[in-house]
C-alpha atoms as a PDB file:
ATOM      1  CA  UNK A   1      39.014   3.239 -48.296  1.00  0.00           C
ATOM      2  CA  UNK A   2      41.216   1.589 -45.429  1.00  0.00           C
ATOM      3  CA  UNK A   3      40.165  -1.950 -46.407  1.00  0.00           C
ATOM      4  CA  UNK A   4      41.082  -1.533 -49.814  1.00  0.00           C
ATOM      5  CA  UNK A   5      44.370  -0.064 -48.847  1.00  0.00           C
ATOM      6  CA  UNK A   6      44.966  -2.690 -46.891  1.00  0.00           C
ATOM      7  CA  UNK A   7      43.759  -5.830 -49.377  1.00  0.00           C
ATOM      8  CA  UNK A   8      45.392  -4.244 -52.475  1.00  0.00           C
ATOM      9  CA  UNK A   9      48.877  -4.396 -51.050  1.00  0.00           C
ATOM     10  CA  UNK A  10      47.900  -7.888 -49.133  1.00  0.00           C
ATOM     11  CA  UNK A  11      46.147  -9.673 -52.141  1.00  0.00           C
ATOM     12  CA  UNK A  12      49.675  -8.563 -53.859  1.00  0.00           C
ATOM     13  CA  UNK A  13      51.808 -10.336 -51.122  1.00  0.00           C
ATOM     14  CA  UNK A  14      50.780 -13.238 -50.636  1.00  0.00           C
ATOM     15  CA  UNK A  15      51.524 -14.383 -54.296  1.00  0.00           C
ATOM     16  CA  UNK A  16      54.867 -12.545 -54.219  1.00  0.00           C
ATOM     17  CA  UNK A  17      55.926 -13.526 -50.730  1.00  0.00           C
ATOM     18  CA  UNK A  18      55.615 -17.052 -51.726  1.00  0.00           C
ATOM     19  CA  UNK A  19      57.408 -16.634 -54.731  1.00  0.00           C
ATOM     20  CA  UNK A  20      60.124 -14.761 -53.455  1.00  0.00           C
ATOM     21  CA  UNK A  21      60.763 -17.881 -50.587  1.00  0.00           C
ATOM     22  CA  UNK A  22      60.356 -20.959 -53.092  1.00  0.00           C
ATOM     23  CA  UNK A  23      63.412 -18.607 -55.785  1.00  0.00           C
ATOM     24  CA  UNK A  24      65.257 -18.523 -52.148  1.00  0.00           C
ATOM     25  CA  UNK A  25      64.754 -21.546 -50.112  1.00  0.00           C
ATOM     26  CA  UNK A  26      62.579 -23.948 -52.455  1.00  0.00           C
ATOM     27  CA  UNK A  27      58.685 -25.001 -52.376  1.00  0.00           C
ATOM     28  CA  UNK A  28      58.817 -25.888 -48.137  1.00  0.00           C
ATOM     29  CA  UNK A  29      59.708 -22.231 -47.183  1.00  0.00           C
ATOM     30  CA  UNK A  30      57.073 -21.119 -50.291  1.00  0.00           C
ATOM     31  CA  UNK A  31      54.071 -22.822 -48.430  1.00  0.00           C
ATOM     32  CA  UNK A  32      55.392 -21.901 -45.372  1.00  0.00           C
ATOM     33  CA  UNK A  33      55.366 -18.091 -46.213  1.00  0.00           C
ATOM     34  CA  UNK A  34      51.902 -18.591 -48.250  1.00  0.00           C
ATOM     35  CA  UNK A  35      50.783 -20.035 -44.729  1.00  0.00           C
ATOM     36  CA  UNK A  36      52.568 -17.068 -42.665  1.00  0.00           C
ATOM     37  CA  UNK A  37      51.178 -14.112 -45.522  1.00  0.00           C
ATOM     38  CA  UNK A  38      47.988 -15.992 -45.539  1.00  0.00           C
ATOM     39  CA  UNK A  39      46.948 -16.168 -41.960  1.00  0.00           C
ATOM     40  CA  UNK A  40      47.655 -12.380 -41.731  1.00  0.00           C
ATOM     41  CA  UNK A  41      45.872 -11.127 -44.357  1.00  0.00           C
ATOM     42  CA  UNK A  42      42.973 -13.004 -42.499  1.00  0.00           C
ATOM     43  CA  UNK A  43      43.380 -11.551 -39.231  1.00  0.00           C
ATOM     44  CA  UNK A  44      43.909  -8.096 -40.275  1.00  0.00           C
ATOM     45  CA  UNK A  45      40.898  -8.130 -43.054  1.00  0.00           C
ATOM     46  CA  UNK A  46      38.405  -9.766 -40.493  1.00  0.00           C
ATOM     47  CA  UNK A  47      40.104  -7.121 -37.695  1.00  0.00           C
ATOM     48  CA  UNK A  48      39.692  -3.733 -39.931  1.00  0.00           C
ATOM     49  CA  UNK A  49      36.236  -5.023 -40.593  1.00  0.00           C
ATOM     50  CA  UNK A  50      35.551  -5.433 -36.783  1.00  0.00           C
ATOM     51  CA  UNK A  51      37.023  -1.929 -36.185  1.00  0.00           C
ATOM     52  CA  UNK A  52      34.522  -0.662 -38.399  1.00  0.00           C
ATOM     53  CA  UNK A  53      31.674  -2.337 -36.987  1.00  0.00           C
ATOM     54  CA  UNK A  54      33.226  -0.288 -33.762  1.00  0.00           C
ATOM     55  CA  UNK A  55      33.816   3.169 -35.120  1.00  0.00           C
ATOM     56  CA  UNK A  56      30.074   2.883 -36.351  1.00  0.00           C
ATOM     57  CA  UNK A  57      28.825   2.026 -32.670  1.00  0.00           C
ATOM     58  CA  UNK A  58      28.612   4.584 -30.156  1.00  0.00           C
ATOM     59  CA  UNK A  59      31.370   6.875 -29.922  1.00  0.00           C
ATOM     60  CA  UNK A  60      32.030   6.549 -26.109  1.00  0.00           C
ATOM     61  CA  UNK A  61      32.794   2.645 -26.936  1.00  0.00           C
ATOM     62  CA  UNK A  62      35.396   3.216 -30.239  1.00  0.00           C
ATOM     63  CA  UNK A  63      38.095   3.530 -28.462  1.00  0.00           C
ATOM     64  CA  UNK A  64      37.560   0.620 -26.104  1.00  0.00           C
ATOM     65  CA  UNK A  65      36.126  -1.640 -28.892  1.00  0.00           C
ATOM     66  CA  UNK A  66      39.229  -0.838 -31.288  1.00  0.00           C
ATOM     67  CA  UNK A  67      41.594  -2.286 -28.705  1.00  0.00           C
ATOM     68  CA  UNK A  68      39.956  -5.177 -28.444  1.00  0.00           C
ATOM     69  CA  UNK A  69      39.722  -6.139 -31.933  1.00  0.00           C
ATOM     70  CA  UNK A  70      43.297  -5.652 -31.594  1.00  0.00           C
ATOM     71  CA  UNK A  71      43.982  -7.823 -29.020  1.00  0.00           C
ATOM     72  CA  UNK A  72      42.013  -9.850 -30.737  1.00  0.00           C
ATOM     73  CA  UNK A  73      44.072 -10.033 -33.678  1.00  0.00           C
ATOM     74  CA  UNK A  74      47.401 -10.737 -31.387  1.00  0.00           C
ATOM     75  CA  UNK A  75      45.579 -13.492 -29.746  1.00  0.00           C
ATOM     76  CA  UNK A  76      44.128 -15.352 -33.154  1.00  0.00           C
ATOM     77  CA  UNK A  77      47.737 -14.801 -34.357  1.00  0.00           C
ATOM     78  CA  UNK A  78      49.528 -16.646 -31.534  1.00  0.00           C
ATOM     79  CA  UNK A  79      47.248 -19.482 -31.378  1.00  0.00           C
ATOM     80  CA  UNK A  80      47.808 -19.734 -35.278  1.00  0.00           C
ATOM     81  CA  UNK A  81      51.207 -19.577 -34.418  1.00  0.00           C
ATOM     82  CA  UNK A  82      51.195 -22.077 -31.130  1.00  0.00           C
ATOM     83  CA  UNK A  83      48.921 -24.557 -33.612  1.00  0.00           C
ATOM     84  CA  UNK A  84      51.456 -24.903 -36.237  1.00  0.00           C
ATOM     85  CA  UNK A  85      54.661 -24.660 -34.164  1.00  0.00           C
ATOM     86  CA  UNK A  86      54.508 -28.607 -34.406  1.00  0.00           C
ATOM     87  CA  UNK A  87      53.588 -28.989 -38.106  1.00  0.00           C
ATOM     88  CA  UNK A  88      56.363 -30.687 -40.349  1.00  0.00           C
ATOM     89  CA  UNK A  89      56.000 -29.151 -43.054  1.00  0.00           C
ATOM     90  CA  UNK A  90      55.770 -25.365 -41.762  1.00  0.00           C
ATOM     91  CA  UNK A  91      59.272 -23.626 -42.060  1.00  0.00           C
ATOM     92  CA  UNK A  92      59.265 -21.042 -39.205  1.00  0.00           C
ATOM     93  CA  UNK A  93      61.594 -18.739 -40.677  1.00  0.00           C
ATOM     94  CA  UNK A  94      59.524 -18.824 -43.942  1.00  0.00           C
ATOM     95  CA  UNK A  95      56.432 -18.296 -41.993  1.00  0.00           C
ATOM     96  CA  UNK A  96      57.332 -15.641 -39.662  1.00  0.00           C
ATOM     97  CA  UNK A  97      59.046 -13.250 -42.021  1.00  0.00           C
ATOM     98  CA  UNK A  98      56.533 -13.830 -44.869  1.00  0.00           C
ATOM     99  CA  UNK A  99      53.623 -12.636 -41.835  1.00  0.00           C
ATOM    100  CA  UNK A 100      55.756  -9.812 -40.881  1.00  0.00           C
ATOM    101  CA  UNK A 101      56.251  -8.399 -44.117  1.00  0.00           C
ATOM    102  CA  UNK A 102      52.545  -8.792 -44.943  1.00  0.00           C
ATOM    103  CA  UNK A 103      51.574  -7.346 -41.297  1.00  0.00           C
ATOM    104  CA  UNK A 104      53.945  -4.397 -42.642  1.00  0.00           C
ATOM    105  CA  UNK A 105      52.327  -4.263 -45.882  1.00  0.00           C
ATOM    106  CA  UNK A 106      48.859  -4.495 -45.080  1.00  0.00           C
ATOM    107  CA  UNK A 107      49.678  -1.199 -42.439  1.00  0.00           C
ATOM    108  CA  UNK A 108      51.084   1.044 -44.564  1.00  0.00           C
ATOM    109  CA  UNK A 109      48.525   0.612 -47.542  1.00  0.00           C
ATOM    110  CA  UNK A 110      45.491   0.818 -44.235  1.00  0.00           C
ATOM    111  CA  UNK A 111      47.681   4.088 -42.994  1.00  0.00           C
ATOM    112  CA  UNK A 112      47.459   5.565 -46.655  1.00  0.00           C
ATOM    113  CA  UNK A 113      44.017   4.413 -47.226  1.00  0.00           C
ATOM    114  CA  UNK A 114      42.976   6.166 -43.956  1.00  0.00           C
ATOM    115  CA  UNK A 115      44.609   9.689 -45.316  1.00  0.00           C
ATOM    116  CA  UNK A 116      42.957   9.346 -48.683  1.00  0.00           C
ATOM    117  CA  UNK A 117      39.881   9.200 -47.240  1.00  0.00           C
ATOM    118  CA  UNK A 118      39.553  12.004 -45.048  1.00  0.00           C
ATOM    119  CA  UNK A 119      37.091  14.642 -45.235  1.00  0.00           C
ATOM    120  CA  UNK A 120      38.183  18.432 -44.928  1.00  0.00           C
ATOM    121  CA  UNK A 121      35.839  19.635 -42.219  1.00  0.00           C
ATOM    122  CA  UNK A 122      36.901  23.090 -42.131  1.00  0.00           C
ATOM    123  CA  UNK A 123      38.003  24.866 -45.321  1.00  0.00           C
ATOM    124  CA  UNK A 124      41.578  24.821 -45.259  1.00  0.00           C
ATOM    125  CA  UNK A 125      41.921  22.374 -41.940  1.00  0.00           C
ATOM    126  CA  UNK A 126      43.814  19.464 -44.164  1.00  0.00           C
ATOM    127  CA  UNK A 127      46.120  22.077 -45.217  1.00  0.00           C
ATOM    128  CA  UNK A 128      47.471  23.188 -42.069  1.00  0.00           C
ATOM    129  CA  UNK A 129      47.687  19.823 -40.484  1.00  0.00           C
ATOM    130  CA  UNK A 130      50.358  18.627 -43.418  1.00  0.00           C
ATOM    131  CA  UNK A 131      52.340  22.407 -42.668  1.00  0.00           C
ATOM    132  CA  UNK A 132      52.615  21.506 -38.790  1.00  0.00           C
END
């Protein structure tokens, strides 16, 4: 349920994101934020699957194994970054805001993907969490 919150609103994005740069700033910035969106939805869809090749492991090792997936992602994304820095055609603008708002995206729709799909374990234990 977390993955597909997280592609719906990602798979969304990336088309849009582009769009929304080439109406503002013309085709350059448009691949440029396809690249940015693009290279996030990558990281984070390879990441959430890592995470739950984690959560299944052991449970002393979740925790541990979660954060590094996570540097993980921050590490893929700054090479990416680092790599393209000196690519003519990239707009950096274009690209960074287009991955932020896709990194933003992509959260939210894991974050509400991750409440949909919890299980009540105690009759009436959802209930009292949302009244706290």
């Amino acid at each position: 349920m977390m993955l597909r919150g997280a592609l719906v609103p990602g798979m969304i994005a990336l088309p849009a994101l582009a769009a929304a740069f080439w109406a503002y700033a013309g085709e350059h910035a448009a691949l440029s934020a396809l690249a940015g969106a693009a290279t996030v939805f990558v990281i984070l869809v390879v990441g959430l699957l890592g995470i739950t090749a984690v959560v299944l492991g052991p449970a002393a090792t979740s925790m541990a194994g979660a954060g590094v997936v996570y540097l993980g992602q921050l590490i893929l994304i700054v090479t990416v970054v680092l790599v393209l820095r000196g690519v003519d055609w990239l707009d950096g603008r274009a690209f960074a805001l287009s991955a932020i708002a896709q990194t933003l995206l992509m959260q939210v729709g894991q974050v509400v993907g991750y409440v949909r799909a919890r299980h009540e374990i105690h009759p009436g234990s959802l209930d009292r969490g949302a009244a706290s």
